[in-house]
N, C-alpha and C. Protein backbone atom coordinates (compact mmCIF):
# COMPACT_ATOMS: atom_id res chain seq x y z
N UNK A 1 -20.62 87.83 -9.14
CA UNK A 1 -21.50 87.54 -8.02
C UNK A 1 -20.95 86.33 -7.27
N UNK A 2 -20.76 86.65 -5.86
CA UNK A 2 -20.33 85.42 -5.30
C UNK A 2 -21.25 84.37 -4.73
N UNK A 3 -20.82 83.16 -4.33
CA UNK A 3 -22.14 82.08 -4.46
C UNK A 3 -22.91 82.20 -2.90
N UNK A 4 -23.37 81.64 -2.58
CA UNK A 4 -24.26 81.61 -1.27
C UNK A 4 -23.42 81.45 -0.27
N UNK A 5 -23.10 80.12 0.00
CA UNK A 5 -21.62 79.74 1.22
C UNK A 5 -20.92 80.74 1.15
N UNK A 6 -20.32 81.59 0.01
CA UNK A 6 -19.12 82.35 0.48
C UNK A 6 -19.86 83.89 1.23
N UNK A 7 -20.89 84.22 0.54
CA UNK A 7 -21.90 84.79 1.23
C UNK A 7 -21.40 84.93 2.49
N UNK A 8 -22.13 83.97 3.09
CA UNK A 8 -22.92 83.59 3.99
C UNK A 8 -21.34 83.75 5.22
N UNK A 9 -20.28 83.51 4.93
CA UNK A 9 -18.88 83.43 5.61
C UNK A 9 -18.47 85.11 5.32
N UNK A 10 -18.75 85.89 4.76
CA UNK A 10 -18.57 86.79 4.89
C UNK A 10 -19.22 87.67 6.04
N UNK A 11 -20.71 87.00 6.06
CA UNK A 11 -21.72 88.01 6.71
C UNK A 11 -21.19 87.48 8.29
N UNK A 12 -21.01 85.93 8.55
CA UNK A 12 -20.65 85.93 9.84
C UNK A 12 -19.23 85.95 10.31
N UNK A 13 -18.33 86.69 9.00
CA UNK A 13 -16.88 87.17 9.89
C UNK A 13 -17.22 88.27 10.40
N UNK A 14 -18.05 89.31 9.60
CA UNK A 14 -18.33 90.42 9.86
C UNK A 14 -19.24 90.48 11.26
N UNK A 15 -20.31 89.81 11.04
CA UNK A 15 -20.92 89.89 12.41
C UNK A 15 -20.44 89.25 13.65
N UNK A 16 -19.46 88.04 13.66
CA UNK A 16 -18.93 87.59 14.98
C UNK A 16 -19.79 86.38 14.74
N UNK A 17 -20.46 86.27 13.72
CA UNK A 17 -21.14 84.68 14.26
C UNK A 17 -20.22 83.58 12.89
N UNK A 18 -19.19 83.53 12.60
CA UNK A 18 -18.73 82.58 11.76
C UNK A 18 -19.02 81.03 12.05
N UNK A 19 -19.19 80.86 13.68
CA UNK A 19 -19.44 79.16 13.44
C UNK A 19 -20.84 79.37 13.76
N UNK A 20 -21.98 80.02 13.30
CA UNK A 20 -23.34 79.76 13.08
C UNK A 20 -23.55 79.69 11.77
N UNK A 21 -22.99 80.59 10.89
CA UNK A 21 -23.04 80.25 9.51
C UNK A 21 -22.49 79.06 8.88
N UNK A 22 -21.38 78.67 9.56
CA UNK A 22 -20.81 77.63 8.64
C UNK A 22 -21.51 76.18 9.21
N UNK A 23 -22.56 76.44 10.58
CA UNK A 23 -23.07 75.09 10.51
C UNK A 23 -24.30 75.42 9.33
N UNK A 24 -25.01 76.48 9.31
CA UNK A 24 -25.64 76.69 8.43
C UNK A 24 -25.41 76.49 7.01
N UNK A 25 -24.15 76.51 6.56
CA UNK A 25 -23.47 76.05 5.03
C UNK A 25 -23.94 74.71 5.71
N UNK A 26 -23.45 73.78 6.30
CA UNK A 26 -23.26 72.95 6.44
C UNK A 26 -24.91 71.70 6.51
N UNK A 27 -25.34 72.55 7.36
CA UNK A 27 -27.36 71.98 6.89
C UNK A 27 -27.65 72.75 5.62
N UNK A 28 -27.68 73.51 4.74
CA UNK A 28 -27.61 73.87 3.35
C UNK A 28 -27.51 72.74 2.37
N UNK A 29 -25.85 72.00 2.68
CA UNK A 29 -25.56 71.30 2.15
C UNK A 29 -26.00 69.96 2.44
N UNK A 30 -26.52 69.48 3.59
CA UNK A 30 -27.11 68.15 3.95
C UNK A 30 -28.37 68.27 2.94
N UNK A 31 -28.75 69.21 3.01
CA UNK A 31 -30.17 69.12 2.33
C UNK A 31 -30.05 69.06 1.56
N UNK A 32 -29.38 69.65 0.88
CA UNK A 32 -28.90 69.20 -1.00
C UNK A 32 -28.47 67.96 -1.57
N UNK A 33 -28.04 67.46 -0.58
CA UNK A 33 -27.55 65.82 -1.07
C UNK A 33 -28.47 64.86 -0.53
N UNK A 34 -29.19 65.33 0.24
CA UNK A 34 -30.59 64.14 0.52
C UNK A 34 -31.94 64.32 -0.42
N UNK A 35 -31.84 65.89 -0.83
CA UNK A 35 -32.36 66.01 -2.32
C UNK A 35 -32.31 65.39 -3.55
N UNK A 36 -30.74 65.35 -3.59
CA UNK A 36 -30.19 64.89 -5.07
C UNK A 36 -30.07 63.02 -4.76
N UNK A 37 -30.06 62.84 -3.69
CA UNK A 37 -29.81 61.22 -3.62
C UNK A 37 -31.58 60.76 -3.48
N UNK A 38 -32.34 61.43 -2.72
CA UNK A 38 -33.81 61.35 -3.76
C UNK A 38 -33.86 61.08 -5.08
N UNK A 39 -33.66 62.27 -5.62
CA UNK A 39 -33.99 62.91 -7.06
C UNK A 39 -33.28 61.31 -7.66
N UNK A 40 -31.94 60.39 -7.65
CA UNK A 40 -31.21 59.74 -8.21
C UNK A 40 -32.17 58.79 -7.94
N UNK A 41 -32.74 58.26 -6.26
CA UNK A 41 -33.23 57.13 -6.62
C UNK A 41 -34.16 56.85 -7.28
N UNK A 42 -35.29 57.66 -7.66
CA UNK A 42 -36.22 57.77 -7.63
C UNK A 42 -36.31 57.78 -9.81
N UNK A 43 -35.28 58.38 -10.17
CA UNK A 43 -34.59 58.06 -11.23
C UNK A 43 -34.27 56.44 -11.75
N UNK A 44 -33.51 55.86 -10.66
CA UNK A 44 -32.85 54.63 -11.17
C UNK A 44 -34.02 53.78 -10.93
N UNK A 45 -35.23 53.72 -10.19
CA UNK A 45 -36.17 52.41 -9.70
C UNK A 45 -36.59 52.34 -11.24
N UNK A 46 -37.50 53.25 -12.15
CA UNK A 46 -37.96 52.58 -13.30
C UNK A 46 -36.38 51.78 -14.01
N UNK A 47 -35.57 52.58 -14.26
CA UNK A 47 -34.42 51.60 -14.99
C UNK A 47 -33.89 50.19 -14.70
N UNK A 48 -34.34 50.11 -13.14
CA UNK A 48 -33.80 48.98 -12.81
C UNK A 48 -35.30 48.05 -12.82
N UNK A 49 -36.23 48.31 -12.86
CA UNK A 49 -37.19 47.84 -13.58
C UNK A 49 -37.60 47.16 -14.86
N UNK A 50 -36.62 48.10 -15.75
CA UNK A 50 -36.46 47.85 -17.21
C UNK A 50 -35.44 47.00 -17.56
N UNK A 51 -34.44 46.60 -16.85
CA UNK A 51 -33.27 46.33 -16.93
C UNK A 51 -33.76 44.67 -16.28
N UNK A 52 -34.56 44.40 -15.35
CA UNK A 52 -34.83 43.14 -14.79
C UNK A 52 -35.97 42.50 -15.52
N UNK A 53 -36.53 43.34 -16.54
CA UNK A 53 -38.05 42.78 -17.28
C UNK A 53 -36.74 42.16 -18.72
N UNK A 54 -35.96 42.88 -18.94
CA UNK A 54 -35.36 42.59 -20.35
C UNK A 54 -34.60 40.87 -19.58
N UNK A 55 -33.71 41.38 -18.74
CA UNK A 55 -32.81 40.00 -18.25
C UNK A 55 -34.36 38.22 -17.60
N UNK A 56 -35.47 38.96 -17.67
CA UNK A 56 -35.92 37.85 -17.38
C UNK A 56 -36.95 37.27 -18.37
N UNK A 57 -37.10 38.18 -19.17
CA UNK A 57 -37.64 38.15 -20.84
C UNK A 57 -36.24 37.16 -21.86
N UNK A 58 -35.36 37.77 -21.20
CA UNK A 58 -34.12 36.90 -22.13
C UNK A 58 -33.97 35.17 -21.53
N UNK A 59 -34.16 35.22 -20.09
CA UNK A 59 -33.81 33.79 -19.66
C UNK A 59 -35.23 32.72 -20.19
N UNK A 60 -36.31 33.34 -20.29
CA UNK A 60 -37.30 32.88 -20.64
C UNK A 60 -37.37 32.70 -22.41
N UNK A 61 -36.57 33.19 -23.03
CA UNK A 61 -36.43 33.03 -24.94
C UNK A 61 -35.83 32.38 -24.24
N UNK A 62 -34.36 32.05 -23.71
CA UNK A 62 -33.55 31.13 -24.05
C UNK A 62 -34.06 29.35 -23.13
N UNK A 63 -35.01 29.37 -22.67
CA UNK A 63 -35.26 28.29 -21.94
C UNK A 63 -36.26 27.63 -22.86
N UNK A 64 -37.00 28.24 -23.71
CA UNK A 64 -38.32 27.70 -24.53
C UNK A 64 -38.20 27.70 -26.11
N UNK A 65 -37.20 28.23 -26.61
CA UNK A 65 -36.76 28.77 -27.75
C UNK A 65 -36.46 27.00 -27.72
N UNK A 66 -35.71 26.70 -27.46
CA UNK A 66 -35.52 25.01 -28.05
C UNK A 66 -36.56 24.09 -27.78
N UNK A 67 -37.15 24.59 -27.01
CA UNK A 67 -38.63 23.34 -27.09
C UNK A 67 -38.97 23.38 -28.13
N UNK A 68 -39.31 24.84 -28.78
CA UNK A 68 -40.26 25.04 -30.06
C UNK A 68 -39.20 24.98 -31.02
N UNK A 69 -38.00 24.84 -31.53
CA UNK A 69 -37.56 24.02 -32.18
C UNK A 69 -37.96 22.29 -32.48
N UNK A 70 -37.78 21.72 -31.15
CA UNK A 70 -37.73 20.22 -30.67
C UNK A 70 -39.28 20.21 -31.45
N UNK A 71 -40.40 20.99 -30.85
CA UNK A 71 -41.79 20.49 -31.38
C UNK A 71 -41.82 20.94 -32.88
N UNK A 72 -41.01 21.82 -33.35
CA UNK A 72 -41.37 22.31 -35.23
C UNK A 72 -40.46 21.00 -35.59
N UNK A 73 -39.47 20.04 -35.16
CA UNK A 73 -38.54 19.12 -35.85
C UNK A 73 -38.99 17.48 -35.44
N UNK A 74 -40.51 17.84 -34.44
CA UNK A 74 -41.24 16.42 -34.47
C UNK A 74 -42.22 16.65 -35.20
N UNK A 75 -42.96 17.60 -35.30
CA UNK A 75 -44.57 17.78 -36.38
C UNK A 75 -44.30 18.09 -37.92
């Protein structure tokens, strides 16, 4: 079975319309990558979420972590 685009270049050699189809491959394919670059961002916002709670959870141990030393080595 052949895929859609090649389809689709067959039907308009045959009919005389080849550059209507291939702008048509061509919005096919816009839409697919404004899909998938959706689909990605929409993916990466919780990770980069998770990724900025850990890096500011870490600067915060390492800024207070020696106080509470300093106060367990005065009491």
């Amino acid at each position: 079975m052949e895929s859609l685009p090649t389809q689709m270049v067959h039907v308009g050699e045959s009919t005389g319309s080849l550059e209507e189809m291939l702008k048509a491959i061509a919005d096919l394919y816009d839409e697919e990558i404004a899909l998938n670059i959706t689909r990605m961002t929409a993916l990466m916002e919780p990770l980069l979420m998770i990724c900025m709670g850990v890096l500011v959870a870490a600067i915060v141990v390492t800024m207070y972590l020696p106080i509470f030393y300093l106060g367990g080595a005065a009491g």
